[in-house]
Protein backbone atom coordinates (compact mmCIF):
# COMPACT_ATOMS: atom_id res chain seq x y z
CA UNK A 1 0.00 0.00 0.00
CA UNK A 2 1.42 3.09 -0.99
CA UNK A 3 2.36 6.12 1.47
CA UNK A 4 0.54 9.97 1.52
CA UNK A 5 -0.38 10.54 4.75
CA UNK A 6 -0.41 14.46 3.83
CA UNK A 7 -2.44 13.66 0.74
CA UNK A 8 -0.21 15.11 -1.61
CA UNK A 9 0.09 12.74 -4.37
CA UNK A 10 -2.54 15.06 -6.23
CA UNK A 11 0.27 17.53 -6.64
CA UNK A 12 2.52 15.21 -8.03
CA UNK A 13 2.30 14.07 -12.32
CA UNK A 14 4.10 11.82 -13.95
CA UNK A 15 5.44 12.12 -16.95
CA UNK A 16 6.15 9.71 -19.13
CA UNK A 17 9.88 8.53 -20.92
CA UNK A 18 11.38 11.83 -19.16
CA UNK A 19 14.68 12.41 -19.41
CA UNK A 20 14.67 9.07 -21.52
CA UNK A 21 12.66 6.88 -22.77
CA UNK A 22 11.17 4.36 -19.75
CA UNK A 23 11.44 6.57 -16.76
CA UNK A 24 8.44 7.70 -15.30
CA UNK A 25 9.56 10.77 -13.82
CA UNK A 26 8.03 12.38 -11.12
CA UNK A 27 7.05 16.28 -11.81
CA UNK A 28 6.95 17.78 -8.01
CA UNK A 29 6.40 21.60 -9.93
CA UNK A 30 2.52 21.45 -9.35
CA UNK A 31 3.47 20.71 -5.31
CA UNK A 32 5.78 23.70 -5.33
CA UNK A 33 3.40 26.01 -7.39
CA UNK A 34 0.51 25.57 -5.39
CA UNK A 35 1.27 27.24 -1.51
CA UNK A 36 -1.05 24.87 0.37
CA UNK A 37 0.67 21.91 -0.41
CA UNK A 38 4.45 23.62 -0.70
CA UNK A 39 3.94 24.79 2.79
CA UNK A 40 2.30 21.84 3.93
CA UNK A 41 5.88 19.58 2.74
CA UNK A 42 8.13 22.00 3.89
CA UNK A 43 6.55 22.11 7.60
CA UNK A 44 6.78 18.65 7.61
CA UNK A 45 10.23 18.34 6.49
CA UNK A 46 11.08 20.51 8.92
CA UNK A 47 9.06 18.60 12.00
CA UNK A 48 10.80 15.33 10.90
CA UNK A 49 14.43 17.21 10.97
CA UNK A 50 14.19 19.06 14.06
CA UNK A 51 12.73 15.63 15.80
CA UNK A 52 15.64 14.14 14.73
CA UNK A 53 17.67 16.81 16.35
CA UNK A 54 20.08 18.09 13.20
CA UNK A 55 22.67 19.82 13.80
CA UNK A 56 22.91 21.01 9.89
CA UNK A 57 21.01 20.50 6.76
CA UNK A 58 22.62 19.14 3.72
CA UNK A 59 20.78 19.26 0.09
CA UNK A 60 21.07 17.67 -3.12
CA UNK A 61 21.41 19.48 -6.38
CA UNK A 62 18.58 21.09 -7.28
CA UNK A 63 15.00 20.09 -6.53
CA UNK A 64 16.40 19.18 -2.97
CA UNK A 65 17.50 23.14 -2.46
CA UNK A 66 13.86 24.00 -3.18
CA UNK A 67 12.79 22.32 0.46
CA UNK A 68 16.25 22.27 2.44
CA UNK A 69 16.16 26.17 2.15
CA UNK A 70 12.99 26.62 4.03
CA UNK A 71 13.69 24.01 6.67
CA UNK A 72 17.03 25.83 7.64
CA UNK A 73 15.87 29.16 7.78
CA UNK A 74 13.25 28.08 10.19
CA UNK A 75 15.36 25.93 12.21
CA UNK A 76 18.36 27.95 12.21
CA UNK A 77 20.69 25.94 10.83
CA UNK A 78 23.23 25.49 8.39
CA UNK A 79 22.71 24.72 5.03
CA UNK A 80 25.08 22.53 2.97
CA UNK A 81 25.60 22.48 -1.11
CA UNK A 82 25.95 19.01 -2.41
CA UNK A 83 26.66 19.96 -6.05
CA UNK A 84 27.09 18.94 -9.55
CA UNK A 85 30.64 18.98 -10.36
CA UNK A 86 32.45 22.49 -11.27
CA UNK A 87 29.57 24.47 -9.57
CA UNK A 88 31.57 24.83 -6.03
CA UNK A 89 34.38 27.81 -6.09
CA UNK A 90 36.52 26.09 -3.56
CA UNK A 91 38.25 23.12 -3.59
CA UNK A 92 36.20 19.60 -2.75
CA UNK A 93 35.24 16.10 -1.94
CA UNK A 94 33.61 14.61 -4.76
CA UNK A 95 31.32 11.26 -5.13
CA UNK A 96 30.38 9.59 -8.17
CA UNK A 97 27.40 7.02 -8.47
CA UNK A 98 25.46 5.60 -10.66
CA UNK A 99 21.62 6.80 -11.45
CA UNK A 100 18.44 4.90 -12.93
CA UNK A 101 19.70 5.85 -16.12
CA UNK A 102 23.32 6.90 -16.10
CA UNK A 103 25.81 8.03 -13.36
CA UNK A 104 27.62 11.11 -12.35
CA UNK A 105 29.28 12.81 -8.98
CA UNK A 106 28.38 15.49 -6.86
CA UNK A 107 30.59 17.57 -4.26
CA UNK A 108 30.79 19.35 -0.79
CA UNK A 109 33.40 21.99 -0.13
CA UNK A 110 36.61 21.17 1.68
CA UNK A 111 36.08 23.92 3.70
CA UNK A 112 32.49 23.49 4.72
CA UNK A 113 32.30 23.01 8.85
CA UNK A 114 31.21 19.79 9.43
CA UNK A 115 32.21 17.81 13.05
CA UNK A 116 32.21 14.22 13.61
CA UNK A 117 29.51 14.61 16.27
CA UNK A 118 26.79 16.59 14.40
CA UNK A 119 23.38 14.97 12.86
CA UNK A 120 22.95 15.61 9.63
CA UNK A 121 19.55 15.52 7.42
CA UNK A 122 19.96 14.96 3.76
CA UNK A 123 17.26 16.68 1.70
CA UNK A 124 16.50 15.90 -1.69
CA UNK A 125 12.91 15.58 -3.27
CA UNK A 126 12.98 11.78 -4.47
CA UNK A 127 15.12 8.29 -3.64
CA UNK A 128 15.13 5.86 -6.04
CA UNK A 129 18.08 4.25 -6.88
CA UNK A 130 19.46 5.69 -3.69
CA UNK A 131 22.40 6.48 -5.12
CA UNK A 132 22.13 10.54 -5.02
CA UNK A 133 21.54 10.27 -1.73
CA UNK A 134 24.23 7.66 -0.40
CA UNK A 135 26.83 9.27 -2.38
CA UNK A 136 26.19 11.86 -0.48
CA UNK A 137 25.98 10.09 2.65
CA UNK A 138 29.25 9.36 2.10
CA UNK A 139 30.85 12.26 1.76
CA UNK A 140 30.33 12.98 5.14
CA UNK A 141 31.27 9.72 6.66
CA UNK A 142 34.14 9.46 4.28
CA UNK A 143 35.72 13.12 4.64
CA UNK A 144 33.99 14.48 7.91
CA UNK A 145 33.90 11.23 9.89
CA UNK A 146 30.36 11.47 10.54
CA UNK A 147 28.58 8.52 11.82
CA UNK A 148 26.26 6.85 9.10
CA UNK A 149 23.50 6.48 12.21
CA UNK A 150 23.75 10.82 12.49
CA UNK A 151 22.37 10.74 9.11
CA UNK A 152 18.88 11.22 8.28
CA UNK A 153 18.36 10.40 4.69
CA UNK A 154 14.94 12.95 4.30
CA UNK A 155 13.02 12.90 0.97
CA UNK A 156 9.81 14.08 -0.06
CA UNK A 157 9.04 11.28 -2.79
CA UNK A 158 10.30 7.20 -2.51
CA UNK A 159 10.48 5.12 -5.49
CA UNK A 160 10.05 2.11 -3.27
CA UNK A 161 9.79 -0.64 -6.07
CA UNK A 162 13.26 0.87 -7.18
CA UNK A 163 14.64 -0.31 -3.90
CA UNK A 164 16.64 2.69 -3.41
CA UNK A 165 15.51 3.14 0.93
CA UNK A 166 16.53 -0.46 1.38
CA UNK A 167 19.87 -0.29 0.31
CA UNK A 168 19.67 3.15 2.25
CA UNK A 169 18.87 1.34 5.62
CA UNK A 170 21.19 -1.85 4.95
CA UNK A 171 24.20 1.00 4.55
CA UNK A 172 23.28 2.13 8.14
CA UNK A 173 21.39 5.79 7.41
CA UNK A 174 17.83 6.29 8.46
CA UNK A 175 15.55 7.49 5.72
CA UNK A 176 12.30 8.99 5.97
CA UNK A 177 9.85 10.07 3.31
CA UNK A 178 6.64 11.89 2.76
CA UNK A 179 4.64 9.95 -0.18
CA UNK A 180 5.47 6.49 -1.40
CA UNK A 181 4.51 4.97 -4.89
């Protein structure tokens, strides 16, 4: 049985063979573009994160910003850049992984504070694969020596038939989502 305890599938369309052919992607614009729902999401994100007592918020390149933005600014707390490659000024840790349909790396600054002792929440609007959001993971456990249980993988949308929170869980992060198809 599928997840939407906030009922906000309605907001959500999929689109068919998008970016290639055989994906059903998952269009989240209607959710943002409509305040109701947007605000609804973002409070939420925000209760589950400051319940799990973060210390910072970390996001995902891009649709991940859209949410982690609000839940900093009303929790006061910092607000990490996981990023494509080459969109960082500074010099960084980088992860590559693969995707449901191709593979690529993202990066955190070097010089972003991070201690071995703070809670992190990972933002990003879907898991599927769970690669996106274990690479990312990763960079913290692998370059800030954060523990993988002080990591809250937080997404809006979960692919689950992809398997993507499974493999989340078996690698030792928590993950928590808002809608499930």
């Amino acid at each position: 049985m599928s997840k939407d305890p906030l009922d906000l599938k309605q907001y959500i369309r999929t689109v068919d063979n998008f970016p290639i052919d055989g994906i059903e992607f998952k269009d989240i614009t209607s959710l943002i573009e409509t305040p109701e729902a947007f605000v609804k999401t973002c409070d939420e994100l925000t209760r589950i994160t400051k319940e799990f007592g973060a210390d910072l918020v970390a996001s995902i390149e891009s649709r991940g910003f859209i949410f982690a933005g609000t839940m900093a600014r009303d929790l006061h707390l910092p607000f990490v850049l996981a990023r494509k490659p080459g969109k960082l000024p500074n010099e960084t840790f980088q992860k590559s992984f693969e995707l449901e349909y191709g593979s690529t790396s993202i990066e955190i600054q070097k010089n972003t504070k991070v201690s071995s002792n703070q809670k992190i929440v990972i933002v990003d609007d879907l898991v599927a694969t769970g690669g996106t959001a274990i690479a990312c993971a990763e960079l913290f456990t692998e370059n800030f020596n954060v523990k993988n249980s002080d990591i809250l993988i937080l997404g809006v949308i979960d692919l689950t038939a992809l398997g993507g929170s499974l493999l989340i869980r078996e690698k030792g992060y928590a993950i928590e989502t808002l809608i499930d198809y």
